[in-house]
C-alpha atoms as a PDB file:
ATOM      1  CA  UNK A   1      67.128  61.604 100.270  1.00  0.00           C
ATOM      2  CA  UNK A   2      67.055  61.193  96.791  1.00  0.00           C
ATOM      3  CA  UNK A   3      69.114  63.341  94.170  1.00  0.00           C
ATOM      4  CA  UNK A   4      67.744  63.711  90.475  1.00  0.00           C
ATOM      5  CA  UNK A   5      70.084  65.192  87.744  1.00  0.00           C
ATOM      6  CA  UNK A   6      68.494  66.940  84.921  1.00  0.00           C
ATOM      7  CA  UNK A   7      71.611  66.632  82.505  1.00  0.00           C
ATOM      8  CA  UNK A   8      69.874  68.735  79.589  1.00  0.00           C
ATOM      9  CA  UNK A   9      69.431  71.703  82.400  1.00  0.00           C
ATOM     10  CA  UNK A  10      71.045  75.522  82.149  1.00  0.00           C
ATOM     11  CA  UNK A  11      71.274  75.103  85.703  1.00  0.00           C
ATOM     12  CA  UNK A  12      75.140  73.303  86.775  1.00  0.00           C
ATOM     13  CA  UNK A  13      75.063  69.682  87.784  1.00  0.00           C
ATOM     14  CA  UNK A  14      76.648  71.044  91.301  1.00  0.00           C
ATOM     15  CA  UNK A  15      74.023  73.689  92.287  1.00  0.00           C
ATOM     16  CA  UNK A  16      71.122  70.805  90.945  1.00  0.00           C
ATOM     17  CA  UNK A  17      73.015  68.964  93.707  1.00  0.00           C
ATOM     18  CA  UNK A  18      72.725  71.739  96.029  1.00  0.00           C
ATOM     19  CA  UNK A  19      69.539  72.815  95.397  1.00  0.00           C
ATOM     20  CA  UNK A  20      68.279  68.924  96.214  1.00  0.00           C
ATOM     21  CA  UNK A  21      69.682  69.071  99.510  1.00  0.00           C
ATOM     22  CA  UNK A  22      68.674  72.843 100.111  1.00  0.00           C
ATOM     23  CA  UNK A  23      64.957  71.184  99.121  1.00  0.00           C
ATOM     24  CA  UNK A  24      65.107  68.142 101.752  1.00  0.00           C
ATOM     25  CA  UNK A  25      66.337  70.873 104.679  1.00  0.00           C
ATOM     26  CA  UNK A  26      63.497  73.074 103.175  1.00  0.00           C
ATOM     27  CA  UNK A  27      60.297  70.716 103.567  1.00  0.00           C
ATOM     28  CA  UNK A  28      62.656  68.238 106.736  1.00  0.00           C
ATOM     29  CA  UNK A  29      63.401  65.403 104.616  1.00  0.00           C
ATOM     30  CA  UNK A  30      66.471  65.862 105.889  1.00  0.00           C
ATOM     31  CA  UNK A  31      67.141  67.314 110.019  1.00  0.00           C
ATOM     32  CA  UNK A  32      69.734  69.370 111.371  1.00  0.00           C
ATOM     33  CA  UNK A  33      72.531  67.440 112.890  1.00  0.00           C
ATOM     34  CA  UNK A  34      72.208  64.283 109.941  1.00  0.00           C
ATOM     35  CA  UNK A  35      74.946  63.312 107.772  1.00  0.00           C
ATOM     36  CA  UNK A  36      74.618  63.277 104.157  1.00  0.00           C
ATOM     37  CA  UNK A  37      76.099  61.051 102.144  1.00  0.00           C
ATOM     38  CA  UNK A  38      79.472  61.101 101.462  1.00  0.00           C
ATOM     39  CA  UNK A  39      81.226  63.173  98.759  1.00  0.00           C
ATOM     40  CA  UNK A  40      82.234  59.899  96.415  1.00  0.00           C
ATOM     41  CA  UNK A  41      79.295  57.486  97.070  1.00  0.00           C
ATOM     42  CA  UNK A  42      76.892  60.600  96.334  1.00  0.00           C
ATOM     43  CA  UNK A  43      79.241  60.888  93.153  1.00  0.00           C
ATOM     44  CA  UNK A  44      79.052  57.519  92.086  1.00  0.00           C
ATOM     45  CA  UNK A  45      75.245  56.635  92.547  1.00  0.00           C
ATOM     46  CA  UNK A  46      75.004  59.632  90.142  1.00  0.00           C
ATOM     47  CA  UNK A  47      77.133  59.426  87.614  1.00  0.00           C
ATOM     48  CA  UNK A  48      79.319  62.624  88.326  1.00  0.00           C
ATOM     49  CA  UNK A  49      83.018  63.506  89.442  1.00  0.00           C
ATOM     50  CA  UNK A  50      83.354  63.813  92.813  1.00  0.00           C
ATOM     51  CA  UNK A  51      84.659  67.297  92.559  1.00  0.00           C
ATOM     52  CA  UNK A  52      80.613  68.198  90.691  1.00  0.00           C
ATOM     53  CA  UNK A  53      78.855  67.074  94.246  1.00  0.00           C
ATOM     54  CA  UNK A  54      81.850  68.906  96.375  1.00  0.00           C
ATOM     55  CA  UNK A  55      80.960  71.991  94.431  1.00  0.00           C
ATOM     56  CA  UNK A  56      77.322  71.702  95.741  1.00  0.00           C
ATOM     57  CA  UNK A  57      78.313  70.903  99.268  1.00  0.00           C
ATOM     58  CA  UNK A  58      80.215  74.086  99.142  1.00  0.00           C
ATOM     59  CA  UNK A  59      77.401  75.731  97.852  1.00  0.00           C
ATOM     60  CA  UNK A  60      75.522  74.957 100.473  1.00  0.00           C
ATOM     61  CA  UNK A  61      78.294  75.523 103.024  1.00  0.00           C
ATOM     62  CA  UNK A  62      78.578  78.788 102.181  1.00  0.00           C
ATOM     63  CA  UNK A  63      75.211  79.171 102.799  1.00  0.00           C
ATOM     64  CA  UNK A  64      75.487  78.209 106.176  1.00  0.00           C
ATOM     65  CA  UNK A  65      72.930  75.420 105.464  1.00  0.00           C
ATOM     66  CA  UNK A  66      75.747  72.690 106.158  1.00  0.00           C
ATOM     67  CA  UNK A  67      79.124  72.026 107.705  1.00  0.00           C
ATOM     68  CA  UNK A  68      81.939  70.552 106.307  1.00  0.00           C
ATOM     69  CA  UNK A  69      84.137  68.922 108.211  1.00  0.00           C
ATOM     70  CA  UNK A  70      87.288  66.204 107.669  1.00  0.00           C
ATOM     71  CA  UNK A  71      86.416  62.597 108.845  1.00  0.00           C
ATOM     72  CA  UNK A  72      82.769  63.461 109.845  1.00  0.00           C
ATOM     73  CA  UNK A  73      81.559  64.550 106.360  1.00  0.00           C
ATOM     74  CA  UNK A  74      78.502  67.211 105.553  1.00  0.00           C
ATOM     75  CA  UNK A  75      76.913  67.529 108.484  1.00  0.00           C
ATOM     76  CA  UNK A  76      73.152  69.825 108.285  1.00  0.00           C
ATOM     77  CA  UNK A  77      73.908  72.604 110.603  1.00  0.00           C
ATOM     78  CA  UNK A  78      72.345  71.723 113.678  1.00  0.00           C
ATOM     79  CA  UNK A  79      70.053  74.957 114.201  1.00  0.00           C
ATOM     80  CA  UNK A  80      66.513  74.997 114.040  1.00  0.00           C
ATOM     81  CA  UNK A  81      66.691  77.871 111.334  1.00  0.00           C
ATOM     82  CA  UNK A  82      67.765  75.869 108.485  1.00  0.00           C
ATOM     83  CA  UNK A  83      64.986  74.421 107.070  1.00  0.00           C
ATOM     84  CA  UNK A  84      63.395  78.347 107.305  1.00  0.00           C
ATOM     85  CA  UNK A  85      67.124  79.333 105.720  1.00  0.00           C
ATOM     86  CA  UNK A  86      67.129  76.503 103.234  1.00  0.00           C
ATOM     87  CA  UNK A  87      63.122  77.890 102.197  1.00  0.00           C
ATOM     88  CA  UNK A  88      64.444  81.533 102.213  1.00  0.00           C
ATOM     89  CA  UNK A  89      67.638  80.859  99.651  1.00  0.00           C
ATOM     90  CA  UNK A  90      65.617  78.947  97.522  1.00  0.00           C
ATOM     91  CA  UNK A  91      63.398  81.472  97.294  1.00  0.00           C
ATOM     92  CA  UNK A  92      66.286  84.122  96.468  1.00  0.00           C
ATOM     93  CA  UNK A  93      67.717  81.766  93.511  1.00  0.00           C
ATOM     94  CA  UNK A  94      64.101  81.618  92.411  1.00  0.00           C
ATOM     95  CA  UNK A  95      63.585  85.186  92.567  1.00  0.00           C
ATOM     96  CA  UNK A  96      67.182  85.712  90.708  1.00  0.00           C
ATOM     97  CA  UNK A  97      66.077  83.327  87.956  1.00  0.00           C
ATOM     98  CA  UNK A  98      63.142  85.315  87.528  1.00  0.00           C
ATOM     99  CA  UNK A  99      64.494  88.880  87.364  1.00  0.00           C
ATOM    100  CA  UNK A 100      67.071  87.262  84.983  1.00  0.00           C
ATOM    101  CA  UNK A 101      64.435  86.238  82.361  1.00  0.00           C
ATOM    102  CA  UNK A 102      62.638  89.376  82.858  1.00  0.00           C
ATOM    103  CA  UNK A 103      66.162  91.295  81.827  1.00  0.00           C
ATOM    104  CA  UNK A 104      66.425  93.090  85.263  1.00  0.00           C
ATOM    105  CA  UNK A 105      69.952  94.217  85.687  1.00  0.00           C
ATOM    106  CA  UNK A 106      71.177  93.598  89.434  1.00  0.00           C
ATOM    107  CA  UNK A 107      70.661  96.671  90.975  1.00  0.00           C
ATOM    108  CA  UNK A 108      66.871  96.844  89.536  1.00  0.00           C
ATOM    109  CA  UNK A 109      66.592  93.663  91.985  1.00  0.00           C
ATOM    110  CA  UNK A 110      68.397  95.012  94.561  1.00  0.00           C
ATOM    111  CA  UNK A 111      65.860  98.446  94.550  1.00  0.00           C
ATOM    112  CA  UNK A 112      62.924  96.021  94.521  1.00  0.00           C
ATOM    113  CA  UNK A 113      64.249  93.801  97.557  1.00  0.00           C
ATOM    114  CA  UNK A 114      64.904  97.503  99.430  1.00  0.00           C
ATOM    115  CA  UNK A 115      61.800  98.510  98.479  1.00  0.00           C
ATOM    116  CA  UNK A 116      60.118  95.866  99.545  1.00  0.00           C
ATOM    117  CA  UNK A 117      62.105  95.646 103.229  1.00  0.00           C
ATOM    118  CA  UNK A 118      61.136  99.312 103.616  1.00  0.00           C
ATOM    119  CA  UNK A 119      57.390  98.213 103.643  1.00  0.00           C
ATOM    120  CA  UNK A 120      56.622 100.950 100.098  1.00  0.00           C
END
C-alpha cells in the first residue's frame, strides 16, 4: 500500500493518511483481516510524528473501517462491507467538501441527503 503526502494540502496530514487507507479498502488493495503497517514505521517512511498517522488510524477506527488493538496493530475489520463502507465515506467527505465550496450551511446538506433518502 503506498501512502502519498501532499504537504501544501488544506486537507490534515492525518485524514490524507486516512483517506489512503480508506482508498486501498475502497478499490481491495488492501482485504479485511490484513495488518497495516505499524503506527511508527508508517511514521517514519513518511516523514511525520507518529501521533499525525495515529490520528488517521483513529479516523478510520471510528469509522468502523479498522480495529485497533494493543500488540496486534490496525487490523481492516474483517467484514465483507468495508470496502462498500470505505467507498460510501469517501463519498460523504467528498460530498462535504463539495457543499463546503458551494457555501451550503450543514443543515442545507442534511435536507438534501433526506431528500434524497425519501426518493423526492
Amino acid at each position: 500500500m503506498l501512502i502519498r503526502l501532499d504537504p501544501a494540502s488544506p486537507l490534515p496530514l492525518g485524514d490524507q493518511i486516512a483517506a489512503a487507507v480508506r482508498g486501498a479498502i475502497a478499490d481491495g488493495a488492501v482485504r479485511p483481516g490484513e495488518r497495516l503497517p505499524a503506527a511508527r514505521a508508517l511514521a517514519d517512511s513518511l516523514g511525520v510524528n507518529v501521533h499525525t498517522v495515529l490520528r488517521g488510524y483513529q479516523r478510520l477506527r471510528e469509522e468502523d473501517l479498522i480495529e485497533l488493538r494493543r500488540g496486534r496493530g490496525a487490523v481492516v475489520t474483517g467484514d465483507d462491507t468495508s470496502p462498500g463502507r470505505a467507498r460510501l465515506v469517501e463519498g460523504v467527505r467528498h460530498l462535504i467538501a463539495e457543499a463546503r465550496t458551494l457555501g451550503l450551511s450543514d443543515e442545507e446538506v442534511l435536507s438534501l441527503v433526506r431528500t434524497g433518502l425519501a426518493g423526492r
